[in-house]
C-alpha atoms as a PDB file:
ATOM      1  CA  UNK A   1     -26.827  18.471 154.150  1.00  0.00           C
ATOM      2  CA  UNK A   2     -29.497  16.128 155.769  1.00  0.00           C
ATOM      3  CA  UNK A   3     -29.060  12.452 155.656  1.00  0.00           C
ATOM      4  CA  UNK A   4     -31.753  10.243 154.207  1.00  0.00           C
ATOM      5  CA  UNK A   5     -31.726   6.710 153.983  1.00  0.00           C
ATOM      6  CA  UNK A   6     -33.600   4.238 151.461  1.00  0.00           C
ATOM      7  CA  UNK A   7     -34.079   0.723 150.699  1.00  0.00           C
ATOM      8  CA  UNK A   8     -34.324   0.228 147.163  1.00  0.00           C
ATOM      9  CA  UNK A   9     -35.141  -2.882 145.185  1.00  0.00           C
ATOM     10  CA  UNK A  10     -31.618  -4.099 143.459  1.00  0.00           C
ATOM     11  CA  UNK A  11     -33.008  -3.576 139.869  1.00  0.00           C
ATOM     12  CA  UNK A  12     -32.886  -0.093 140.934  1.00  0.00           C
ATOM     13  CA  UNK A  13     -29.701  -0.069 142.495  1.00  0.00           C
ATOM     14  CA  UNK A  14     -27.612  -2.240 139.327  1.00  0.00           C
ATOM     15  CA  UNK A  15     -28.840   0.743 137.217  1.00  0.00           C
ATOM     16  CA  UNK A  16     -27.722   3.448 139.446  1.00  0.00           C
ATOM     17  CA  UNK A  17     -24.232   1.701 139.855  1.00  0.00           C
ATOM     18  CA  UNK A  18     -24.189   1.335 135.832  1.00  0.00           C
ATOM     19  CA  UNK A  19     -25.206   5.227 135.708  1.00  0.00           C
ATOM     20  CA  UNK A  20     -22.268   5.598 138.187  1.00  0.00           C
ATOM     21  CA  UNK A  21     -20.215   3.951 136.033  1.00  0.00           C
ATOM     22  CA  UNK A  22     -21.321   5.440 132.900  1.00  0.00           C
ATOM     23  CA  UNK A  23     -20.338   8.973 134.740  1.00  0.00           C
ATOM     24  CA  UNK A  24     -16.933   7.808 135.687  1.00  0.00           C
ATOM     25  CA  UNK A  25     -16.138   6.625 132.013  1.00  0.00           C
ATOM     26  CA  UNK A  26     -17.578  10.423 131.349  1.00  0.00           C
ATOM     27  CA  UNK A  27     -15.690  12.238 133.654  1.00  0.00           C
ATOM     28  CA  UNK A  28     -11.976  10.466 134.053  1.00  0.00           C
ATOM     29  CA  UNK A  29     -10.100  11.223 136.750  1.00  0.00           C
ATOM     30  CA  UNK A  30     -13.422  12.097 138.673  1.00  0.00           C
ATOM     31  CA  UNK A  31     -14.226  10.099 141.237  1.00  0.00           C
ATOM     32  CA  UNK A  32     -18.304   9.917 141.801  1.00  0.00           C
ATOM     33  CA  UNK A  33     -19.958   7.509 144.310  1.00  0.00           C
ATOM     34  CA  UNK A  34     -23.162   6.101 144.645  1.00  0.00           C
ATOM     35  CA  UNK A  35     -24.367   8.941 146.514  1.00  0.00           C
ATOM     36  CA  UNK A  36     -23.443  11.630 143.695  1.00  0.00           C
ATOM     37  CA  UNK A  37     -25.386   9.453 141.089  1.00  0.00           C
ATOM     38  CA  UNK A  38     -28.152   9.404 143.525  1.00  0.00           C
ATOM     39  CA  UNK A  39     -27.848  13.510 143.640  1.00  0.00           C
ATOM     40  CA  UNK A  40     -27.751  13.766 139.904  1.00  0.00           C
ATOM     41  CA  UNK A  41     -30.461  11.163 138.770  1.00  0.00           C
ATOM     42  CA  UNK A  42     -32.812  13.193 141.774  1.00  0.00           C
ATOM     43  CA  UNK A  43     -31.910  16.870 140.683  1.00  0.00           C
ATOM     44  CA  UNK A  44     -32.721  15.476 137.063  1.00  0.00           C
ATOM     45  CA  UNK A  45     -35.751  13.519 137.637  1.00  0.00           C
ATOM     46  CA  UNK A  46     -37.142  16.710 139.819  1.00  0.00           C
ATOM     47  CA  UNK A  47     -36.734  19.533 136.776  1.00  0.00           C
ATOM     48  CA  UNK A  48     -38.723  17.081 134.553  1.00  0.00           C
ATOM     49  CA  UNK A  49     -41.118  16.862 136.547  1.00  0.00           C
ATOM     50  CA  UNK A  50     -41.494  20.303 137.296  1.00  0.00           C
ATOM     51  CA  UNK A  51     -41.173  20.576 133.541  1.00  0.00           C
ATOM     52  CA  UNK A  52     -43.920  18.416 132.838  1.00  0.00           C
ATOM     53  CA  UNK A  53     -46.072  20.067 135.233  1.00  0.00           C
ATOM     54  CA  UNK A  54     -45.348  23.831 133.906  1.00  0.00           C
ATOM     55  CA  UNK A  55     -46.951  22.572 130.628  1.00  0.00           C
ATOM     56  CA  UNK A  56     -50.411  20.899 132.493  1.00  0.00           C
END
């Protein structure tokens, strides 16, 4: 896996923490980190869009 690194504005970062936490309360037992939300809100956010475009 590459590494990338980001600065992000903290607005952005409280709600990936609360999606973090909202996966946690999800998944007990699981631990995820800031870097799996990160993973998961990308992967997501990528198939919509590639959704939305399939329907231009």
């Amino acid at each position: 896996m590459d590494t990338l690194a980001v600065r992000l504005p903290e607005d952005i970062v409280s709600k990936i923490d609360k999606y973090m936490a909202e996966l946690q309360e999800q998944f007990p037992g699981l631990t995820v980190t800031r870097a799996d939300a990160v993973r998961q809100l990308l992967i997501a956010g990528l198939k919509a869009e590639k959704s939305k475009r399939s329907k231009i």
